[in-house]
C-alpha atoms as a PDB file:
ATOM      1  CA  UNK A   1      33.216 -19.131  11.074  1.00  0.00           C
ATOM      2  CA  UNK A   2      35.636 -19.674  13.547  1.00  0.00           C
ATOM      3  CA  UNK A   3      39.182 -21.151  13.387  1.00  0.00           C
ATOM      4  CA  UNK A   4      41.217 -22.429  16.546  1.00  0.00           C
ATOM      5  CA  UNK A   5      44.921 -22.868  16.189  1.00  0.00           C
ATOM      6  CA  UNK A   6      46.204 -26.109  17.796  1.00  0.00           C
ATOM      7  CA  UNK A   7      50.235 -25.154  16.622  1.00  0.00           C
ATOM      8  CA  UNK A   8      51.091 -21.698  15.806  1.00  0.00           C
ATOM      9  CA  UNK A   9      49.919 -20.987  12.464  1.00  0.00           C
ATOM     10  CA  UNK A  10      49.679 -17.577  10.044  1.00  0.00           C
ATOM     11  CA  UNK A  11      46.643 -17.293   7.894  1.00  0.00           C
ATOM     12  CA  UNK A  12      47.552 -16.055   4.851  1.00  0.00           C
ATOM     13  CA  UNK A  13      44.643 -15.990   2.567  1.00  0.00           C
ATOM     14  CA  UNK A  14      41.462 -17.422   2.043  1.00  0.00           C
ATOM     15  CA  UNK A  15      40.251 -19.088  -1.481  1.00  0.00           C
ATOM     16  CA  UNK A  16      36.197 -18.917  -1.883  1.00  0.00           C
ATOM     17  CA  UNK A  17      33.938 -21.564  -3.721  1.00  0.00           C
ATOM     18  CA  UNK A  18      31.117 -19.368  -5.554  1.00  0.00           C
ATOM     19  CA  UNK A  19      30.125 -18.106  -8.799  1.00  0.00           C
ATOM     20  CA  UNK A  20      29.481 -15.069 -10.942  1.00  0.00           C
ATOM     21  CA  UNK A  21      31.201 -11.845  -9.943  1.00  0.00           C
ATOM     22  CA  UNK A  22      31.983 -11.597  -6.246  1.00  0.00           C
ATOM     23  CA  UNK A  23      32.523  -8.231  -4.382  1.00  0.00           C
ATOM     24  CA  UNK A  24      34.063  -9.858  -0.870  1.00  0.00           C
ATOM     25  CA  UNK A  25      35.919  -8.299   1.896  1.00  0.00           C
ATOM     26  CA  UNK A  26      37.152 -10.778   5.306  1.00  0.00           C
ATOM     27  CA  UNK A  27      36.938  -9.272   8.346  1.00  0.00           C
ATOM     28  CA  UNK A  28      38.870 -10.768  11.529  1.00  0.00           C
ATOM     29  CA  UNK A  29      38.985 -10.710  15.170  1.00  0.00           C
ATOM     30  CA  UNK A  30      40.172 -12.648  18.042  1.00  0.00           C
ATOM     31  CA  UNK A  31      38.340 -14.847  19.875  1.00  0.00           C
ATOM     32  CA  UNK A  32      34.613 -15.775  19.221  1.00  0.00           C
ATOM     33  CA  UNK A  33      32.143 -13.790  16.742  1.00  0.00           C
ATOM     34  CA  UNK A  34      29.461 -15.284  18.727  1.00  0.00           C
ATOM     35  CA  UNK A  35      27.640 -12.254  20.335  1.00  0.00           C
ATOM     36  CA  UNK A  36      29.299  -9.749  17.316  1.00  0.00           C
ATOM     37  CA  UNK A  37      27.267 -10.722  14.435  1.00  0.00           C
ATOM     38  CA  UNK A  38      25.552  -7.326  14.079  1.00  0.00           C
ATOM     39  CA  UNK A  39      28.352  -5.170  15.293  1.00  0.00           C
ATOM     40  CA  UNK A  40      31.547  -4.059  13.518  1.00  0.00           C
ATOM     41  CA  UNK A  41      33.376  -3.166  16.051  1.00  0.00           C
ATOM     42  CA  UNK A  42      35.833  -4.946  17.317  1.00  0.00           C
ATOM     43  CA  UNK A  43      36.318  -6.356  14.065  1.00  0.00           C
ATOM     44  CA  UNK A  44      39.637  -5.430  12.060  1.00  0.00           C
ATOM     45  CA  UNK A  45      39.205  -5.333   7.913  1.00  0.00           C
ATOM     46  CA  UNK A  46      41.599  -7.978   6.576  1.00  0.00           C
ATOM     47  CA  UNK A  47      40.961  -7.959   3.119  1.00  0.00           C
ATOM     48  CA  UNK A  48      38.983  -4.723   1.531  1.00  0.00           C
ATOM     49  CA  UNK A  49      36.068  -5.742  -1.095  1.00  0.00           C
ATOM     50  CA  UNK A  50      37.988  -7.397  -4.056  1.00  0.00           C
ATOM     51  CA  UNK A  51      36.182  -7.915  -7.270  1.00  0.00           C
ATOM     52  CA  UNK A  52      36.786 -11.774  -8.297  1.00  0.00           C
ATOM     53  CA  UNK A  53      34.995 -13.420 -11.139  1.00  0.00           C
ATOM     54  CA  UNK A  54      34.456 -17.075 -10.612  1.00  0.00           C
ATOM     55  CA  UNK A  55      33.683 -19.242 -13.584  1.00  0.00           C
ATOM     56  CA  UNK A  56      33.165 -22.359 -12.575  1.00  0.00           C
ATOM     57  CA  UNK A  57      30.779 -23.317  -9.685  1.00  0.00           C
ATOM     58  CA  UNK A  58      33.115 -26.411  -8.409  1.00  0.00           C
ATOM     59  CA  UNK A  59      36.680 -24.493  -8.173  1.00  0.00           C
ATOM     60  CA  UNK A  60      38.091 -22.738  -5.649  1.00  0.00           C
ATOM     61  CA  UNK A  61      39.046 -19.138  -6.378  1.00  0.00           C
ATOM     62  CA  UNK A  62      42.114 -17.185  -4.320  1.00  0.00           C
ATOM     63  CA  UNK A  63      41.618 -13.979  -2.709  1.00  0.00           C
ATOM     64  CA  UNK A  64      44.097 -12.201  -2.292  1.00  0.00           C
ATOM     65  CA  UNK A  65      46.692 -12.368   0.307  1.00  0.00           C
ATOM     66  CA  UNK A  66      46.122 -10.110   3.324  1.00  0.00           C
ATOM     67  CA  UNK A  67      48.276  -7.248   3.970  1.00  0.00           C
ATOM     68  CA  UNK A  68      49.115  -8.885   6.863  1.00  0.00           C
ATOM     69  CA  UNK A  69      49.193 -12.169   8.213  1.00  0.00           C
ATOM     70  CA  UNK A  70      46.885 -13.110  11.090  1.00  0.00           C
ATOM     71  CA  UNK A  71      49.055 -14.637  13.741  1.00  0.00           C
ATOM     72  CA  UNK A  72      47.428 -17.439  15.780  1.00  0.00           C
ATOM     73  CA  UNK A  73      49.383 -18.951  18.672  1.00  0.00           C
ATOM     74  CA  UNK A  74      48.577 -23.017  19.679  1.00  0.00           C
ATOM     75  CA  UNK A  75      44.973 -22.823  21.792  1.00  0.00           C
ATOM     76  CA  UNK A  76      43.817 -19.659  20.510  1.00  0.00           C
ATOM     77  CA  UNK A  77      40.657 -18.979  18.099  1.00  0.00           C
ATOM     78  CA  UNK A  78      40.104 -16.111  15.677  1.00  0.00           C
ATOM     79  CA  UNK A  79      37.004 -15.751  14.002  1.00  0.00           C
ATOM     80  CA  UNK A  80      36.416 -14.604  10.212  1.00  0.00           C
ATOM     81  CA  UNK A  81      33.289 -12.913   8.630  1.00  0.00           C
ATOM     82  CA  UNK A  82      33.567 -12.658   4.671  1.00  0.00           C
ATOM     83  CA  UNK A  83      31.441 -10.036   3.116  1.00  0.00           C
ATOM     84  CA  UNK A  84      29.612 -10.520  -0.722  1.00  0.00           C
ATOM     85  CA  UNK A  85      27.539  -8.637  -1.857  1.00  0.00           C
ATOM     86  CA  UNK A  86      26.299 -11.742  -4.265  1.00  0.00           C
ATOM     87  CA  UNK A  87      24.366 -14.348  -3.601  1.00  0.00           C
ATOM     88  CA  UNK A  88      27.166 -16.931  -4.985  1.00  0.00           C
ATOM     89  CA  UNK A  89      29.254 -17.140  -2.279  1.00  0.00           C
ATOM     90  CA  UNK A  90      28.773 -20.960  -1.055  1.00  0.00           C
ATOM     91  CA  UNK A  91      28.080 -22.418   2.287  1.00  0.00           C
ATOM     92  CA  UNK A  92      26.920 -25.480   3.108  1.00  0.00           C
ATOM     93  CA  UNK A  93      24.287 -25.425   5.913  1.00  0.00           C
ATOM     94  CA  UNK A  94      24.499 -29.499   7.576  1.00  0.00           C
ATOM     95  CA  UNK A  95      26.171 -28.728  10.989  1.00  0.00           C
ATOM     96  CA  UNK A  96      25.463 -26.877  14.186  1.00  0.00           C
ATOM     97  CA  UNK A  97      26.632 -23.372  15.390  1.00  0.00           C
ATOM     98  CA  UNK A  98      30.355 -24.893  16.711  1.00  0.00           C
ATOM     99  CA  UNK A  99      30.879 -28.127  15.129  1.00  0.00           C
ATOM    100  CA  UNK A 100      33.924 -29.484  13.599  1.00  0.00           C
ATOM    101  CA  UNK A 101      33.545 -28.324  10.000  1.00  0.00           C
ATOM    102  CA  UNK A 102      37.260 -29.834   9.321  1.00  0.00           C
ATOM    103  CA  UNK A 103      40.434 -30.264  10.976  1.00  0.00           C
ATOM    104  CA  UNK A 104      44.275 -31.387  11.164  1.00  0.00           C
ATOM    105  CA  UNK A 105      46.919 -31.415  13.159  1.00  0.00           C
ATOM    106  CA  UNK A 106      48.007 -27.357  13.189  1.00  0.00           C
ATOM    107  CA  UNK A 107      44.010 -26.166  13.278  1.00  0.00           C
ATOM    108  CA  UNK A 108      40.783 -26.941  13.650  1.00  0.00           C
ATOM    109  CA  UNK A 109      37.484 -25.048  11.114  1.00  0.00           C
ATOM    110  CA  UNK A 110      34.246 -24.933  13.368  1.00  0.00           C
ATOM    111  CA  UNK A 111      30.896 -24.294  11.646  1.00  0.00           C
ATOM    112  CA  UNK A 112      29.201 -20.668  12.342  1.00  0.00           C
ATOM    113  CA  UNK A 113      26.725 -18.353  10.718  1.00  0.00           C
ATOM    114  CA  UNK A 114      25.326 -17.084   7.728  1.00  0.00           C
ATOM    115  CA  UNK A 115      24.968 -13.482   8.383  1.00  0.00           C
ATOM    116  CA  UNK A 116      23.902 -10.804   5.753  1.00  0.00           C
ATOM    117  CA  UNK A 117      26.082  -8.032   4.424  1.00  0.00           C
ATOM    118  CA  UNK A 118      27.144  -5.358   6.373  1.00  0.00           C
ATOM    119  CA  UNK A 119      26.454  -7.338   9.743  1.00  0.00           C
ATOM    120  CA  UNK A 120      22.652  -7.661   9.270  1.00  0.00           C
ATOM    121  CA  UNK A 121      20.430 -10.721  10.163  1.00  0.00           C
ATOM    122  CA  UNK A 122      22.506 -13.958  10.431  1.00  0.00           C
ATOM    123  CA  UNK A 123      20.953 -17.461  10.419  1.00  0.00           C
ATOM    124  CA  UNK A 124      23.100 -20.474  12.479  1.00  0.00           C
ATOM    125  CA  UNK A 125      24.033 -23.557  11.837  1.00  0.00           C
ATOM    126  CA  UNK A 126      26.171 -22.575   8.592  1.00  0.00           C
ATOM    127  CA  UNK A 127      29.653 -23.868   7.439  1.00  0.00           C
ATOM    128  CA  UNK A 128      32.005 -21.623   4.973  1.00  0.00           C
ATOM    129  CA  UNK A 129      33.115 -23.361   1.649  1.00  0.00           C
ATOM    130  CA  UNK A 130      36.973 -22.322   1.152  1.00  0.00           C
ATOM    131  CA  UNK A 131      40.148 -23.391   1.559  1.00  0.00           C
ATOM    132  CA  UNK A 132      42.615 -21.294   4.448  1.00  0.00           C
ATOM    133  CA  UNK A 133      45.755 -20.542   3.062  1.00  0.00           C
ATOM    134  CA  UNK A 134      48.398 -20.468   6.699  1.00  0.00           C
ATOM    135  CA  UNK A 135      51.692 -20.948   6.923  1.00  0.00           C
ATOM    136  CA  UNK A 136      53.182 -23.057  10.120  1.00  0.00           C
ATOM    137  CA  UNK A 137      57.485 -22.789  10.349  1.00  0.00           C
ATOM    138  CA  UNK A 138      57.850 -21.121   7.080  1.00  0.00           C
ATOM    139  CA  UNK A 139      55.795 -23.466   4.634  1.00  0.00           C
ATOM    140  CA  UNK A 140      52.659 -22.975   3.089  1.00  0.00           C
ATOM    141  CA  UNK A 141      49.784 -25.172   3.827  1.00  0.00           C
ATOM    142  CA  UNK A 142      45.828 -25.583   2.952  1.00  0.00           C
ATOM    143  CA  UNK A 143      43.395 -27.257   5.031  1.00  0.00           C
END
């Protein structure tokens, strides 16, 4: 998925609807991920796999924190690829490649794809279930 930052905003962490034991790791880059779906390079490791149990389909579930914040100025986008190696990680699947997925006033969420691990085959049209943990002048905030 891809996120564009309409104030400057730090991404913190992501949280993850699934369920079952999840092995995920987020990767990150700036700009698009359209035309890097089956390449890792050019993408930066934000989170390394992290063992989470989820156990209970409806709730959210943290990841952890990354190391370190992604910085996103006001008109910039940064897209995100999280990595499970279970079939529990949810996505919902009603919008186009690039529609508004959800949005306030300090970013906007735009639908993507639902690529397999490791970069493999991806299918469009996909939007990511989680909440995005950023912080905009020193408070934390969810969208």
């Amino acid at each position: 998925f891809m996120i564009k930052a309409i104030q400057d905003i730090q991404i913190i962490g992501l949280d993850v609807k699934g369920y079952g034991v999840l092995h995920v790791k987020v990767y990150t880059r700036s700009g698009s991920y359209e035309g890097h779906e089956h390449d890792e390079a050019g993408w930066t490791l934000a989170l390394p796999e992290t063992e989470i149990s989820t156990e209970v389909e409806d709730v959210f579930t943290p990841l952890p924190d990354f190391a370190s914040p992604i910085v996103m100025r006001a008109n910039t986008s940064h897209a995100f690829y999280l990595a499970n190696t279970s079939p529990f990680l949810f996505c919902g699947n009603d919008l186009n490649v690039g529609d508004v997925a959800a949005s306030n006033s300090e970013l906007v969420l735009y639908s993507g794809t639902y690529n397999f691990v490791d970069f493999g085959s991806f299918v469009q049209g996909f939007v990511w279930n989680g909440v995005i943990r950023y912080q905009k002048n020193e408070s934390s905030t969810l969208l």
